[in-house]
N, C-alpha and C. Protein backbone atom coordinates (compact mmCIF):
# COMPACT_ATOMS: atom_id res chain seq x y z
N UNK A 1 98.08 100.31 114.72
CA UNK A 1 99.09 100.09 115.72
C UNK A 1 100.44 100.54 115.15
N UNK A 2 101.26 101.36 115.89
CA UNK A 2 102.41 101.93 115.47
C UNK A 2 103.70 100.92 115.60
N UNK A 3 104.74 101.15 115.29
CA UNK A 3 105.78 100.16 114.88
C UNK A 3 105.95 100.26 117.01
N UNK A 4 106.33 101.53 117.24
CA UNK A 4 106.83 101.33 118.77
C UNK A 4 105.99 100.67 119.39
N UNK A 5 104.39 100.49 119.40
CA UNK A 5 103.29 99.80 120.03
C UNK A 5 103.37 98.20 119.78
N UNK A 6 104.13 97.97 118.81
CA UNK A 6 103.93 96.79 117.87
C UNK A 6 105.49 96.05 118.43
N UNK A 7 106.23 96.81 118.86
CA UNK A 7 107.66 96.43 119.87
C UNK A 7 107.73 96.10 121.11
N UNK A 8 106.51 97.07 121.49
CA UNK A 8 106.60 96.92 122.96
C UNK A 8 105.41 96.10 123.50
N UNK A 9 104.88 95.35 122.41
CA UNK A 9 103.91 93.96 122.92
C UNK A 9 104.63 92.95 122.61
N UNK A 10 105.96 92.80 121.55
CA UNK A 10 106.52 91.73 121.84
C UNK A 10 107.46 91.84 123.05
N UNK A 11 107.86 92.88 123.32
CA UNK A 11 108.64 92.52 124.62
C UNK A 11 108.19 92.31 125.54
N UNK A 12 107.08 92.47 126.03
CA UNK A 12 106.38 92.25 127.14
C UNK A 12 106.12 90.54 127.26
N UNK A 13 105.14 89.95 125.97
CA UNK A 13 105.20 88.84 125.32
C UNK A 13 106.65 87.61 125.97
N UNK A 14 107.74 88.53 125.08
CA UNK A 14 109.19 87.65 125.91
C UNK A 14 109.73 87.85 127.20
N UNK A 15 108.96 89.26 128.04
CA UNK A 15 109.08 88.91 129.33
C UNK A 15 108.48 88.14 130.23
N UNK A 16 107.30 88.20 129.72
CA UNK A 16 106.26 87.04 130.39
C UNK A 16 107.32 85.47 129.89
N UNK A 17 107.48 85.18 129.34
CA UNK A 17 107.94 83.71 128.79
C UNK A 17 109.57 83.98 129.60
N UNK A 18 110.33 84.80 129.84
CA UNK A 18 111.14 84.95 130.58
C UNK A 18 111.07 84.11 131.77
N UNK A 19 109.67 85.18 132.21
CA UNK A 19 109.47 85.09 133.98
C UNK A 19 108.96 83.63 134.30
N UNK A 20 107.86 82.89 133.18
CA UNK A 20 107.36 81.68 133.52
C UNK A 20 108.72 80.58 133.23
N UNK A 21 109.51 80.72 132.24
CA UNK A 21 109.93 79.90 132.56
C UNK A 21 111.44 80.02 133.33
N UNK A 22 110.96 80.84 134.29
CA UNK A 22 112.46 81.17 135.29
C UNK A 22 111.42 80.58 136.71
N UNK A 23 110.36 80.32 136.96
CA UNK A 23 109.51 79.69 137.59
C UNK A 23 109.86 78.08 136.85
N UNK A 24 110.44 77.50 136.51
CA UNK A 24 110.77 76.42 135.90
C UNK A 24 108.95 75.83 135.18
N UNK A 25 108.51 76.65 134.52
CA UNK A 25 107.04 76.61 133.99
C UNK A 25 107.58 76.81 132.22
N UNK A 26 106.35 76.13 131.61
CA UNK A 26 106.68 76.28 130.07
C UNK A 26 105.46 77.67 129.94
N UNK A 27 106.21 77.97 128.91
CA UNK A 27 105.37 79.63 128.02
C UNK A 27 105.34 79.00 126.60
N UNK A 28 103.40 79.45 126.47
CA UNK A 28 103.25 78.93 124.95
C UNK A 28 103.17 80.34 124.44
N UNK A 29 103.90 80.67 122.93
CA UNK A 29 103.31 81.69 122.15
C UNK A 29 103.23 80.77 120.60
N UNK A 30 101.84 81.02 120.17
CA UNK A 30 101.28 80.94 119.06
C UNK A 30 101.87 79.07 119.14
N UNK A 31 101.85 78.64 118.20
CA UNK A 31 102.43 77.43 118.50
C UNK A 31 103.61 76.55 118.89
N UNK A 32 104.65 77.55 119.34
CA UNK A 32 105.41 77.03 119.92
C UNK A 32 105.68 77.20 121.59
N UNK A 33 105.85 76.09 121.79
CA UNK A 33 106.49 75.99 123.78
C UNK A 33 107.79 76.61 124.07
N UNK A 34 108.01 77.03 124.95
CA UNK A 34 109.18 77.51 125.48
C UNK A 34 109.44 77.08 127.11
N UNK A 35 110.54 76.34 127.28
CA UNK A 35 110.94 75.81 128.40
C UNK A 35 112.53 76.41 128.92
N UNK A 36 112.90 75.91 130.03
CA UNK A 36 114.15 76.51 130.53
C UNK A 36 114.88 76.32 129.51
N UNK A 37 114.80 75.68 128.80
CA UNK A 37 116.58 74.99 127.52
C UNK A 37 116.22 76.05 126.88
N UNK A 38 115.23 76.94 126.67
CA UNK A 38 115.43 77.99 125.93
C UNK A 38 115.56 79.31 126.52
N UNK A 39 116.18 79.52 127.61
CA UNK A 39 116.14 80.64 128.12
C UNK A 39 117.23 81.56 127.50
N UNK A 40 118.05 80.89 126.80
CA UNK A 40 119.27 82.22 125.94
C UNK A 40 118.70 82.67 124.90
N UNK A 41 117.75 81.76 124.25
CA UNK A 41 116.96 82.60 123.03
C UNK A 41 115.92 83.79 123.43
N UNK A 42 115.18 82.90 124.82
CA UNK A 42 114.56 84.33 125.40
C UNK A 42 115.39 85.51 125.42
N UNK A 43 116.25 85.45 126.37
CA UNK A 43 117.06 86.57 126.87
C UNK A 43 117.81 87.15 125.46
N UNK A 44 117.92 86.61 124.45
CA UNK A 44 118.21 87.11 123.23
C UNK A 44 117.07 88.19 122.49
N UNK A 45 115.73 87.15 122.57
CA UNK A 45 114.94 88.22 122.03
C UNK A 45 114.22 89.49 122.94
N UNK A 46 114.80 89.13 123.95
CA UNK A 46 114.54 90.66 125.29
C UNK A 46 115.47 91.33 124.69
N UNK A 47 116.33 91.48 124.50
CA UNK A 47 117.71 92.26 124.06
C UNK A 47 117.11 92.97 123.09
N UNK A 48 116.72 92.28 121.82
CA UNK A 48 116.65 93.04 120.65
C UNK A 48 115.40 93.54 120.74
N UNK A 49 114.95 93.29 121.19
CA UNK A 49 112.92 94.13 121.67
C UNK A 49 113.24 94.99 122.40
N UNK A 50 114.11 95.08 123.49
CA UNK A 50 114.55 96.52 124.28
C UNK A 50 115.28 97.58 123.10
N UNK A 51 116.06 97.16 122.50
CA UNK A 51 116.48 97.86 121.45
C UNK A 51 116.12 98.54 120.59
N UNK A 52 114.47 97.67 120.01
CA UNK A 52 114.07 98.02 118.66
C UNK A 52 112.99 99.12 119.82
N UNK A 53 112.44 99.25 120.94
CA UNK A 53 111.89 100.15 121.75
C UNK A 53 112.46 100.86 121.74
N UNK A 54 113.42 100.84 122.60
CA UNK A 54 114.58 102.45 122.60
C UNK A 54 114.60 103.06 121.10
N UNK A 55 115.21 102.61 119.97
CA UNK A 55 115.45 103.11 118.89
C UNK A 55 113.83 103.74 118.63
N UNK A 56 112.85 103.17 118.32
CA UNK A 56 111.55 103.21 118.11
C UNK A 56 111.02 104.75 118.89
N UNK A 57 111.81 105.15 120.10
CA UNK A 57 110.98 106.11 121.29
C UNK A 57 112.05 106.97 121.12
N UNK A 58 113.06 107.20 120.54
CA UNK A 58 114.26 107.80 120.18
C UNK A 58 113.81 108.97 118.99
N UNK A 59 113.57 107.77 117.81
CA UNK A 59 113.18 108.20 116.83
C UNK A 59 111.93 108.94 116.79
N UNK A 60 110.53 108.57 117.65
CA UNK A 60 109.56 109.13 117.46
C UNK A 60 109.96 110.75 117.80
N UNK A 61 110.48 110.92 119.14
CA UNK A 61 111.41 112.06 119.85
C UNK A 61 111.89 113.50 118.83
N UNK A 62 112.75 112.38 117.72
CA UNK A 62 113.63 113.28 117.28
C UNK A 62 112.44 113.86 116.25
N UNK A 63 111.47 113.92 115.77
CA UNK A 63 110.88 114.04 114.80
C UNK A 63 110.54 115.33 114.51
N UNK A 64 110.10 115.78 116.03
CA UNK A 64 109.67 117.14 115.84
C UNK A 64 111.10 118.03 116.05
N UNK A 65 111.20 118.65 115.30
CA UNK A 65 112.70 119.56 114.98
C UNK A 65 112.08 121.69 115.48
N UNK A 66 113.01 121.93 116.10
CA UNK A 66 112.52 123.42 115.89
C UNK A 66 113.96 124.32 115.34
N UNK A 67 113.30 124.85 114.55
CA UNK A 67 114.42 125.87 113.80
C UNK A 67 114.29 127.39 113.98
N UNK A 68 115.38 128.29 114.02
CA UNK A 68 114.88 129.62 114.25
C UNK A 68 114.79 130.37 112.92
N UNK A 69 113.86 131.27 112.80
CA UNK A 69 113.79 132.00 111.98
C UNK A 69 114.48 133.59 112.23
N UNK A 70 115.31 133.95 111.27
CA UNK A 70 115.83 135.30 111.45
C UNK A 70 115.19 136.13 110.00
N UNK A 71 114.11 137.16 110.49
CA UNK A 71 113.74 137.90 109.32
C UNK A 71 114.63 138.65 108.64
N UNK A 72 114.47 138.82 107.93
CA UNK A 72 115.20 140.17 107.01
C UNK A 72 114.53 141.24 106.29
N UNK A 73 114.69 142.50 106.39
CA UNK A 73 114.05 143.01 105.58
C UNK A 73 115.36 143.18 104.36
N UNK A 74 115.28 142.91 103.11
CA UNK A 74 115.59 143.25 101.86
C UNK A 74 115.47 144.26 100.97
């Protein structure tokens, strides 16, 4: 699993826990609950998971480079 694959399951992860608990519903991940009193930490870690995606799909992007070649004869 690649770092961008590995970003974009936690964001999904904190959108789901977003959406349930904007349904005034609790979201369990791994052992902890998440209820409305935590909805700024959600919306915190949406932020930086959109981020570390973008940067992540940015970077994969830039990777391939093309350069021109000018021959010479000498």
């Amino acid at each position: 699993m690649t770092d961008l694959e590995v970003a974009k399951e936690h964001l999904e992860a904190w959108l789901m826990a977003d959406l349930a608990v904007s349904k005034n519903q609790s979201y369990q991940m791994g052992s902890k609950r998440y209820t409305r009193a935590d909805a700024g930490l959600i919306a915190e870690r949406i932020k930086y998971w959109k981020k570390e995606v973008t940067r992540l799909s940015s970077k994969r992007k830039s990777r391939i480079k093309i350069r021109s070649v000018i021959p010479r004869d000498l």
